[in-house]
PDB file of N, CA and C in Angstrom:
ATOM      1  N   UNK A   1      20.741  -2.678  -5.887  1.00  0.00           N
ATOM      2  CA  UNK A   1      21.477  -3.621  -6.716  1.00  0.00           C
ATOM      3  C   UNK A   1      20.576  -4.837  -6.951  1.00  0.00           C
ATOM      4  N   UNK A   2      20.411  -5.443  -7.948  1.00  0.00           N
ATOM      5  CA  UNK A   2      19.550  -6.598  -8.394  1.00  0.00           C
ATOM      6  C   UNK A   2      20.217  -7.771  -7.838  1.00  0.00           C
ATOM      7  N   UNK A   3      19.209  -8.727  -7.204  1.00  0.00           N
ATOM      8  CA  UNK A   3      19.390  -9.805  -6.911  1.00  0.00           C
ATOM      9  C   UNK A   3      19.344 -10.927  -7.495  1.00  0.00           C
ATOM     10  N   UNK A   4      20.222 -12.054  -7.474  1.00  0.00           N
ATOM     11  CA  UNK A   4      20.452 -12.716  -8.583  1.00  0.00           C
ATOM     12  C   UNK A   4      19.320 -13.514  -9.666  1.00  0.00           C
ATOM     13  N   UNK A   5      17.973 -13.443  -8.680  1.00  0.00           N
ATOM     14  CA  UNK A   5      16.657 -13.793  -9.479  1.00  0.00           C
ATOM     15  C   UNK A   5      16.611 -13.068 -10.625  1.00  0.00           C
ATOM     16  N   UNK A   6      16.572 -11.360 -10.471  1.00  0.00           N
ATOM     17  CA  UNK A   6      16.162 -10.601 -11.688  1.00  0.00           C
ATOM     18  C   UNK A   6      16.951  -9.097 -11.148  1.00  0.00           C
ATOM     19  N   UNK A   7      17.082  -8.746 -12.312  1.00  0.00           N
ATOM     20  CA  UNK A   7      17.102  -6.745 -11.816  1.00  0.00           C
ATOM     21  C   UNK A   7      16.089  -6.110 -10.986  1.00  0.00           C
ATOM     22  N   UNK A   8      15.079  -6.284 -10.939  1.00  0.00           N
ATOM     23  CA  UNK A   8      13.980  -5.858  -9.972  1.00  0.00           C
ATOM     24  C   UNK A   8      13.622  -6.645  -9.107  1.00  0.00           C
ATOM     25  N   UNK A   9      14.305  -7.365  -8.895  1.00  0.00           N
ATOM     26  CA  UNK A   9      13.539  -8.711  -8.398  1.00  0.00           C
ATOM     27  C   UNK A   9      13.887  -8.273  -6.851  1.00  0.00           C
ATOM     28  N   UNK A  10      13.159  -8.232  -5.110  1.00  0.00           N
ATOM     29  CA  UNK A  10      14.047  -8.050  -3.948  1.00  0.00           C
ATOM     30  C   UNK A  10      13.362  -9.393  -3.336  1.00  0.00           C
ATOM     31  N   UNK A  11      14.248  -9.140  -2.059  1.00  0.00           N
ATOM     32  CA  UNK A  11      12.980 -10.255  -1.156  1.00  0.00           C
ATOM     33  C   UNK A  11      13.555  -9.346   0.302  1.00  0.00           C
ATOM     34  N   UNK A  12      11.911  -9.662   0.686  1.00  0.00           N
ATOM     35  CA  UNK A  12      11.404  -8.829   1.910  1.00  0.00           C
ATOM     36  C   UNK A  12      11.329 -10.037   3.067  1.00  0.00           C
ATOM     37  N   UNK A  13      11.917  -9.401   4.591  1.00  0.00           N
ATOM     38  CA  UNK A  13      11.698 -10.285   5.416  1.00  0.00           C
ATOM     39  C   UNK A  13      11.283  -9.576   6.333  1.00  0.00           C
ATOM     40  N   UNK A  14      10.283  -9.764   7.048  1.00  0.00           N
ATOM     41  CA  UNK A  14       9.646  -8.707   8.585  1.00  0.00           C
ATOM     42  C   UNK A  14      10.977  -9.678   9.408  1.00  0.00           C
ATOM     43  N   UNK A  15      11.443  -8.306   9.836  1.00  0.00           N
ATOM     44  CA  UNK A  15      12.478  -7.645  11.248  1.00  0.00           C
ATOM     45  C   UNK A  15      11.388  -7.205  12.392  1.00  0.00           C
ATOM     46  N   UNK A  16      10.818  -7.686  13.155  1.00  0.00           N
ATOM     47  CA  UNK A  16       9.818  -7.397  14.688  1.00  0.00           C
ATOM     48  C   UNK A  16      10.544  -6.220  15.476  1.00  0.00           C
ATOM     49  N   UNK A  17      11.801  -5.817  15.235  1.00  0.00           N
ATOM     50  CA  UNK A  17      12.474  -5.088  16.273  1.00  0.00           C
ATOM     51  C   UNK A  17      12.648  -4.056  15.376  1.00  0.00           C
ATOM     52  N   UNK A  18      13.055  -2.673  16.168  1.00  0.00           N
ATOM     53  CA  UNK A  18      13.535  -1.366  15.580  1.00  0.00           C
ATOM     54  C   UNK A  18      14.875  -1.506  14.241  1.00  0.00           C
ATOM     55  N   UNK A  19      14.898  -0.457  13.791  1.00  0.00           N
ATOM     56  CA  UNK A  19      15.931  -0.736  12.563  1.00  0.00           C
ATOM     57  C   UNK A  19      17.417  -1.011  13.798  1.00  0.00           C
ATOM     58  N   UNK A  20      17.432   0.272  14.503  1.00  0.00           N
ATOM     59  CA  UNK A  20      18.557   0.173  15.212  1.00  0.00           C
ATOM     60  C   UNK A  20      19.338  -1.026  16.556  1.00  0.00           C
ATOM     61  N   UNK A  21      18.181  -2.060  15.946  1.00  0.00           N
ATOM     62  CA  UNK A  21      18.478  -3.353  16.962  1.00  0.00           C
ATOM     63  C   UNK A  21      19.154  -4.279  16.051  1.00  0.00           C
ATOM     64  N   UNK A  22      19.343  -4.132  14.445  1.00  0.00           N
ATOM     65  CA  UNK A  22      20.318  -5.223  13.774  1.00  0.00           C
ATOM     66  C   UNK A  22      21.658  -4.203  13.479  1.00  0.00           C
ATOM     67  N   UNK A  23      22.378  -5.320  13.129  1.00  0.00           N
ATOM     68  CA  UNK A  23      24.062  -5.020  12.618  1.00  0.00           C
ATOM     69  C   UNK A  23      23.918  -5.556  11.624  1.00  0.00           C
ATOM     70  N   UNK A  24      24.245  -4.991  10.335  1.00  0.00           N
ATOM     71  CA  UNK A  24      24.117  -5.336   9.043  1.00  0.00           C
ATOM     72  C   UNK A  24      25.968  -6.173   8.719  1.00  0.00           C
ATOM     73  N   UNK A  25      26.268  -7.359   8.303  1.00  0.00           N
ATOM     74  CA  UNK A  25      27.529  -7.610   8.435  1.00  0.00           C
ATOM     75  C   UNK A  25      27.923  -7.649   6.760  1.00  0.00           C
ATOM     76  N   UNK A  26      28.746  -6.956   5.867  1.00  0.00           N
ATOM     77  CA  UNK A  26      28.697  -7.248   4.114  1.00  0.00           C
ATOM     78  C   UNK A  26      29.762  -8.818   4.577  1.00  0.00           C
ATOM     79  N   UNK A  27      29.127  -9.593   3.086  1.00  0.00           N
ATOM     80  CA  UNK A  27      30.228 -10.504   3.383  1.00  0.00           C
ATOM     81  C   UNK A  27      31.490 -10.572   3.037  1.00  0.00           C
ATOM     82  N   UNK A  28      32.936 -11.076   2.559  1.00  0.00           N
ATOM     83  CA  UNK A  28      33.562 -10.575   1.336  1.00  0.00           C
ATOM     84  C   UNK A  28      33.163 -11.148   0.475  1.00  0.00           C
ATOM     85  N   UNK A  29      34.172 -11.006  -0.496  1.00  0.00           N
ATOM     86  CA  UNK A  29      33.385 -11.569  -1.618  1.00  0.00           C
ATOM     87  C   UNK A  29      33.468 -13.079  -1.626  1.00  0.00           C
ATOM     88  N   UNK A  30      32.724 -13.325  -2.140  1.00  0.00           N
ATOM     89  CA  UNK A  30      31.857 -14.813  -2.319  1.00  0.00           C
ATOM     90  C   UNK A  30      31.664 -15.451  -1.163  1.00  0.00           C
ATOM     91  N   UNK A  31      31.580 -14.304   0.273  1.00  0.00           N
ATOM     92  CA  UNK A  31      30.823 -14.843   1.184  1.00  0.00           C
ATOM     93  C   UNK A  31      29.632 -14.256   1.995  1.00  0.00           C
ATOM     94  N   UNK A  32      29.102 -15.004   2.688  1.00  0.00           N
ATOM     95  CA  UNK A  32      27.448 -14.345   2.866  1.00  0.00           C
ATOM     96  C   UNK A  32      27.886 -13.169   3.666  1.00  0.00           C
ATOM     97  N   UNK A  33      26.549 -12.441   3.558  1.00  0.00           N
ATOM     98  CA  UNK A  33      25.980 -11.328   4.109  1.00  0.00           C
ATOM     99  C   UNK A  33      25.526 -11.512   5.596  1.00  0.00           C
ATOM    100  N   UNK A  34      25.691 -11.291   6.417  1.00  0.00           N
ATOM    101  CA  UNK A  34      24.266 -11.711   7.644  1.00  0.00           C
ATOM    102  C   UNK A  34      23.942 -10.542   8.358  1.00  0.00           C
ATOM    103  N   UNK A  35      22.405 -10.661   8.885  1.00  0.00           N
ATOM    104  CA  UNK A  35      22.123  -9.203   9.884  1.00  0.00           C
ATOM    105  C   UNK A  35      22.016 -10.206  11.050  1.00  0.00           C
ATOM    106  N   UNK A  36      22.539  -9.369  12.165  1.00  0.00           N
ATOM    107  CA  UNK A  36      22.000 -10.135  13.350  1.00  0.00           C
ATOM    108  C   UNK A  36      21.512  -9.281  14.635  1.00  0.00           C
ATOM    109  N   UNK A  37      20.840  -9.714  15.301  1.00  0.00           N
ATOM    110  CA  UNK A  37      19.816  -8.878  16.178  1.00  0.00           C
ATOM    111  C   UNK A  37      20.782  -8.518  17.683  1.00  0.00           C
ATOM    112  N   UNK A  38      21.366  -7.420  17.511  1.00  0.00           N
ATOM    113  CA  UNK A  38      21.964  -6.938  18.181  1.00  0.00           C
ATOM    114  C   UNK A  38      21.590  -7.132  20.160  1.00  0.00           C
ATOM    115  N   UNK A  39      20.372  -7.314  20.870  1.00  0.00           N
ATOM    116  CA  UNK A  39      19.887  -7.538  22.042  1.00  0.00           C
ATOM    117  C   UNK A  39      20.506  -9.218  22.499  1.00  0.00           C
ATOM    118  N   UNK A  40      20.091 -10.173  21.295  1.00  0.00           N
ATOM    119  CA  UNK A  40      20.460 -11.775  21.599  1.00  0.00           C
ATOM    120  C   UNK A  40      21.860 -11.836  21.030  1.00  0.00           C
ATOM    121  N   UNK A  41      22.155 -11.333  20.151  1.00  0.00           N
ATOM    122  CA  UNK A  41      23.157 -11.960  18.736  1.00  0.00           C
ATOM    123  C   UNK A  41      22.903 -13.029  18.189  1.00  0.00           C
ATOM    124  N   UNK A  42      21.576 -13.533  18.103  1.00  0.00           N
ATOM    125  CA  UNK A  42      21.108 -13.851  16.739  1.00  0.00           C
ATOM    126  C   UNK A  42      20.877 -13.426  15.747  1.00  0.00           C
ATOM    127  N   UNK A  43      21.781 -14.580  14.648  1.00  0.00           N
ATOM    128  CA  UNK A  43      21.571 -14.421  13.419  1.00  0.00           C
ATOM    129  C   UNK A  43      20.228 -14.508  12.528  1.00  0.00           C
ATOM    130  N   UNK A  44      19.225 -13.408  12.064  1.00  0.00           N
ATOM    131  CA  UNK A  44      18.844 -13.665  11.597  1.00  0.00           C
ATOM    132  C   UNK A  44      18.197 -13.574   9.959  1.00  0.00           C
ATOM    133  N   UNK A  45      19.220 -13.423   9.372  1.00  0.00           N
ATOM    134  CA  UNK A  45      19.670 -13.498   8.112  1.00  0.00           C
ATOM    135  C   UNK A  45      21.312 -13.849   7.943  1.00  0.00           C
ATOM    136  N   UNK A  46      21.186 -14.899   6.819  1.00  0.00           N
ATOM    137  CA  UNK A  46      22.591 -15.074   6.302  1.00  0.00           C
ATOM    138  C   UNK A  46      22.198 -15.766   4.918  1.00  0.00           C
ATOM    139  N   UNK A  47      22.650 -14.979   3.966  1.00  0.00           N
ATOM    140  CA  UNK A  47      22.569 -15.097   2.425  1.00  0.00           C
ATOM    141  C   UNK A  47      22.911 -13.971   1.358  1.00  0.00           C
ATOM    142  N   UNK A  48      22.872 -14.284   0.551  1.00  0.00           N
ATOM    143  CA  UNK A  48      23.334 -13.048  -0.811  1.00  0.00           C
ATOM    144  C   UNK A  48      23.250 -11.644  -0.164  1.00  0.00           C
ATOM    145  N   UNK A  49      23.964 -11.007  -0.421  1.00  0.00           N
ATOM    146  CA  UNK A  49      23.938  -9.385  -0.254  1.00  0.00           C
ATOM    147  C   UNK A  49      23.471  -8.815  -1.854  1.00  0.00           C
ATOM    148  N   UNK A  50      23.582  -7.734  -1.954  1.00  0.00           N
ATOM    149  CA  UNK A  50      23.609  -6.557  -0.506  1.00  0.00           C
ATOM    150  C   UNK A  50      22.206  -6.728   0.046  1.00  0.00           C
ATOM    151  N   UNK A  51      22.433  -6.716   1.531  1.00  0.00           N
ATOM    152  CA  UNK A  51      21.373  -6.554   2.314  1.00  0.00           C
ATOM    153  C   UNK A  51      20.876  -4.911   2.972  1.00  0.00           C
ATOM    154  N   UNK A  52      19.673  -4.519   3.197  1.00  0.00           N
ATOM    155  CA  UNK A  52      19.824  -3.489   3.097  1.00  0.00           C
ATOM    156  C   UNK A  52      18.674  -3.525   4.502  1.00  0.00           C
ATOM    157  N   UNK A  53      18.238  -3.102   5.733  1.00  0.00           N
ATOM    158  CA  UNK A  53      17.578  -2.747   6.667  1.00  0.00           C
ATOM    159  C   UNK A  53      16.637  -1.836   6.475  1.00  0.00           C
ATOM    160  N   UNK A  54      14.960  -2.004   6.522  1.00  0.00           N
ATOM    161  CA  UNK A  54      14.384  -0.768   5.897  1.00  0.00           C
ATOM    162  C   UNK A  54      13.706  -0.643   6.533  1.00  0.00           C
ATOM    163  N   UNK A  55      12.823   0.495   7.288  1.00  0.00           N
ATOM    164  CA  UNK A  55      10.958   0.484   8.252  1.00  0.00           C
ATOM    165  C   UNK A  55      10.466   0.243   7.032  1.00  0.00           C
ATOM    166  N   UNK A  56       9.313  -0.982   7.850  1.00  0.00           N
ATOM    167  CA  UNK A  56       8.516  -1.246   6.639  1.00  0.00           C
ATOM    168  C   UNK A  56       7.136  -0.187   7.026  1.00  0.00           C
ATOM    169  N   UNK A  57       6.306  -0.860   5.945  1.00  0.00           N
ATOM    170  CA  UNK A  57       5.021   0.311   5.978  1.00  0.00           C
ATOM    171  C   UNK A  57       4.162  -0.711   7.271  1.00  0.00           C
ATOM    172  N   UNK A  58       3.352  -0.262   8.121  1.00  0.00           N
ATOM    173  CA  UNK A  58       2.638  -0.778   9.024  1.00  0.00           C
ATOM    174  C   UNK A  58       1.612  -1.460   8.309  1.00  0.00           C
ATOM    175  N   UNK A  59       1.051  -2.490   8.656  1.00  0.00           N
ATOM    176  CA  UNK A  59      -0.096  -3.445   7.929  1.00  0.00           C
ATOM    177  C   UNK A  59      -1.470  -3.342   8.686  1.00  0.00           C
ATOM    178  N   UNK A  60      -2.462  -3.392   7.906  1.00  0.00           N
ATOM    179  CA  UNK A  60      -3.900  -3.362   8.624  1.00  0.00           C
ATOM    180  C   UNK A  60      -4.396  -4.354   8.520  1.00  0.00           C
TER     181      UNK A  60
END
């Protein structure tokens, strides 16, 4: 789903932990989204949805 910048438009955030260490929360409507790191329960995302949890590609 396009984010309100553009139709293609995403934004990427490095997650340090496994996919299966966040809880993805939807917000209702017209309220935020947040993932939070399931080990602390920190929040670390809260903003526009849909948010989506992905493995990223490893970096060299």
């Amino acid at each position: 789903m396009p984010t309100w910048l553009g139709r293609d438009v995403t934004q990427d955030h490095h997650l340090p932990h496994a996919l299966g260490d966040y809880k993805v929360s939807p917000g209702a409507a017209g309220e935020r989204w947040t993932v939070t790191l399931l080990k602390t329960g920190e929040t670390v995302y809260s903003g526009l949805g849909p948010v989506e949890v992905l493995r990223g590609q490893p970096t060299t």
